[in-house]
C-alpha atoms as a PDB file:
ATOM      1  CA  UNK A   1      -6.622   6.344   1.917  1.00  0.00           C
ATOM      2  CA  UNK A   2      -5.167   3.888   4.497  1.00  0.00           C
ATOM      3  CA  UNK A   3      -4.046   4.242   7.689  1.00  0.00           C
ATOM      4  CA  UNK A   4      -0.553   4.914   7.906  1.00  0.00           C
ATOM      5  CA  UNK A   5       0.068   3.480  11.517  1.00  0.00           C
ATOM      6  CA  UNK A   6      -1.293  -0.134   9.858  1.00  0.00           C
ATOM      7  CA  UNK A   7       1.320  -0.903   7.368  1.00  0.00           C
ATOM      8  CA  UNK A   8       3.357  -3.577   7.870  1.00  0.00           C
ATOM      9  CA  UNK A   9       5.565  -3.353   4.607  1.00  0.00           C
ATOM     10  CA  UNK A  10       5.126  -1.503   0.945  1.00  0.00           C
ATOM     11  CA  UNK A  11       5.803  -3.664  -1.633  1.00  0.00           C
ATOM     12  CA  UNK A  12       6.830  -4.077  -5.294  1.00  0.00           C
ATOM     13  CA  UNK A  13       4.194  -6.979  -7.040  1.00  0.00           C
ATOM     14  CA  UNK A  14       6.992  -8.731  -9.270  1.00  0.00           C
ATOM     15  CA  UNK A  15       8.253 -10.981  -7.375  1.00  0.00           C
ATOM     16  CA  UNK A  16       6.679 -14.407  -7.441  1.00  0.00           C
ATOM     17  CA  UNK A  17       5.607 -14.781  -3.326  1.00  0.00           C
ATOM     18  CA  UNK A  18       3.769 -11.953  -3.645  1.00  0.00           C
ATOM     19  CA  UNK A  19       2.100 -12.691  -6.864  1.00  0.00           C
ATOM     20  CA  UNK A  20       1.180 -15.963  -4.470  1.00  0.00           C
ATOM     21  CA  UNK A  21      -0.166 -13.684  -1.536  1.00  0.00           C
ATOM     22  CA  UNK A  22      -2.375 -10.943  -3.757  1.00  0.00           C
ATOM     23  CA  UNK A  23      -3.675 -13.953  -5.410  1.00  0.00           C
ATOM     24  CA  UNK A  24      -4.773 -15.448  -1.752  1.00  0.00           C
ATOM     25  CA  UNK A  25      -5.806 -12.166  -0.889  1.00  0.00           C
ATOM     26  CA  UNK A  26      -8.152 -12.300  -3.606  1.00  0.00           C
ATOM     27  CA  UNK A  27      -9.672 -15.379  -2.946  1.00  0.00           C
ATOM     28  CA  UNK A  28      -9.996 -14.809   0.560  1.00  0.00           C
ATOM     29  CA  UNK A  29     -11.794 -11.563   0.150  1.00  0.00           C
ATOM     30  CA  UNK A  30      -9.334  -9.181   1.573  1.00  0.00           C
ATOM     31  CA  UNK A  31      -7.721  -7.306  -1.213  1.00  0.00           C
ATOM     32  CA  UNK A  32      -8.591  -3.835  -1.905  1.00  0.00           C
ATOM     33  CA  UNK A  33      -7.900  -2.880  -5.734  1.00  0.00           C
ATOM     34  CA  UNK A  34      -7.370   0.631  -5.853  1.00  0.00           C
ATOM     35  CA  UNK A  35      -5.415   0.977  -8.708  1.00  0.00           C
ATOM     36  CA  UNK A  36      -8.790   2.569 -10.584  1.00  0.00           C
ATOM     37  CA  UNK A  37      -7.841  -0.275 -13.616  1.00  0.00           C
ATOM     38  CA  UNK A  38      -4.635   0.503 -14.345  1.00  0.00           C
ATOM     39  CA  UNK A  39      -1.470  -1.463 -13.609  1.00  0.00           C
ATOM     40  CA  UNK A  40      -0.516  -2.812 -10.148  1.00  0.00           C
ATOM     41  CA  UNK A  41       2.789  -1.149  -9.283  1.00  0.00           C
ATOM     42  CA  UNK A  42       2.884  -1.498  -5.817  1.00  0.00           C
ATOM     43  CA  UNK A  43       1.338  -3.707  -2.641  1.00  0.00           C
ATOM     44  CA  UNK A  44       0.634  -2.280   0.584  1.00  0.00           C
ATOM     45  CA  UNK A  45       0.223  -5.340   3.619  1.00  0.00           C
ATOM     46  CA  UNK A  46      -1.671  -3.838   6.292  1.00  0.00           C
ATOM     47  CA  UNK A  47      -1.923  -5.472   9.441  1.00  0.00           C
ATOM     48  CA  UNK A  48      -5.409  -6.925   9.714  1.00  0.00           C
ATOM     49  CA  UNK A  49      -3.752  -9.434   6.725  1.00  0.00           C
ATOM     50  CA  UNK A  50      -5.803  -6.993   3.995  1.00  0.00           C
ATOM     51  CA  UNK A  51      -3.718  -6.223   0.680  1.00  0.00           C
ATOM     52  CA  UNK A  52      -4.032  -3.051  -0.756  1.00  0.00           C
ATOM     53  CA  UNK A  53      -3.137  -2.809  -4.534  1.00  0.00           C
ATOM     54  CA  UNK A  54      -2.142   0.825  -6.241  1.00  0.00           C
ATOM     55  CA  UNK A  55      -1.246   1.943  -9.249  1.00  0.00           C
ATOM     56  CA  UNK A  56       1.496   4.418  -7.276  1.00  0.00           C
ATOM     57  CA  UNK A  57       5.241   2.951  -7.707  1.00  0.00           C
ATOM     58  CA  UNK A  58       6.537   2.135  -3.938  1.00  0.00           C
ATOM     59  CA  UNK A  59       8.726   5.240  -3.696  1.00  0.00           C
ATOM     60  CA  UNK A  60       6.144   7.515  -4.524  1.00  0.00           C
ATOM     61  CA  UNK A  61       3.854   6.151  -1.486  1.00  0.00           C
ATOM     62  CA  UNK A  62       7.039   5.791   1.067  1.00  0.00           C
ATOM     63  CA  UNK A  63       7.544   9.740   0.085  1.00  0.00           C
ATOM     64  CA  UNK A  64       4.103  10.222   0.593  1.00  0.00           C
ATOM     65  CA  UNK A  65       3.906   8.850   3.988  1.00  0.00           C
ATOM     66  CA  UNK A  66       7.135  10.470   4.717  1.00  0.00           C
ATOM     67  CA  UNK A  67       5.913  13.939   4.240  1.00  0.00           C
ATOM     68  CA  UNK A  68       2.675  13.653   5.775  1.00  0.00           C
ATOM     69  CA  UNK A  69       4.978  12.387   8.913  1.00  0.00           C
ATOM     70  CA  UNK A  70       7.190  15.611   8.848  1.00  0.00           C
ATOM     71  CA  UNK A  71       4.180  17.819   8.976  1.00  0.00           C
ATOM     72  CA  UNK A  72       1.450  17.949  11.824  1.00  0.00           C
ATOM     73  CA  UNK A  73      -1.964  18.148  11.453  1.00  0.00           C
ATOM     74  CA  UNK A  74      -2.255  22.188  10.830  1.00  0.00           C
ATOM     75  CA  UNK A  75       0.265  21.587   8.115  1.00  0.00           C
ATOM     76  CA  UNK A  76       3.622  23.021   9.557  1.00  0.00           C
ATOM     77  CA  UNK A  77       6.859  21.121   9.706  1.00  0.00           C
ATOM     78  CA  UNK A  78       7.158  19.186  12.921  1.00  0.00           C
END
């Protein structure tokens, strides 16, 4: 789990910068792999600069926040 109010951008990991910045964020010590072994299909930038790696595609985290942000804390739409 991450905190929702720290993302700074949700990310597919094709593209070639952000090959570059999981790659720095491995060497620096601030990526998290939770993608349990399986394949990287998204990138989550938080914004204390750590990179969290999942094996969820983008949309299905983005819905996920989504819904979590229409309910309130008891579970009843907002």
């Amino acid at each position: 789990m991450v905190n929702t109010e720290k993302i700074i951008a949700i990310v597919s990991p094709d593209s070639a910068p952000i090959k570059r910045m999981i790659q720095k964020a491995r060497s620096d010590g601030t990526a998290i792999d939770a993608t349990q072994g399986r394949k990287t299909k998204s990138v989550v930038i938080m914004e204390n600069n750590q990179v969290v790696l999942s094996a969820l595609v983008t949309e299905t985290i983005v819905n996920r926040f989504y819904s979590d942000y229409k309910t309130d804390s008891c579970g009843q739409d907002a």
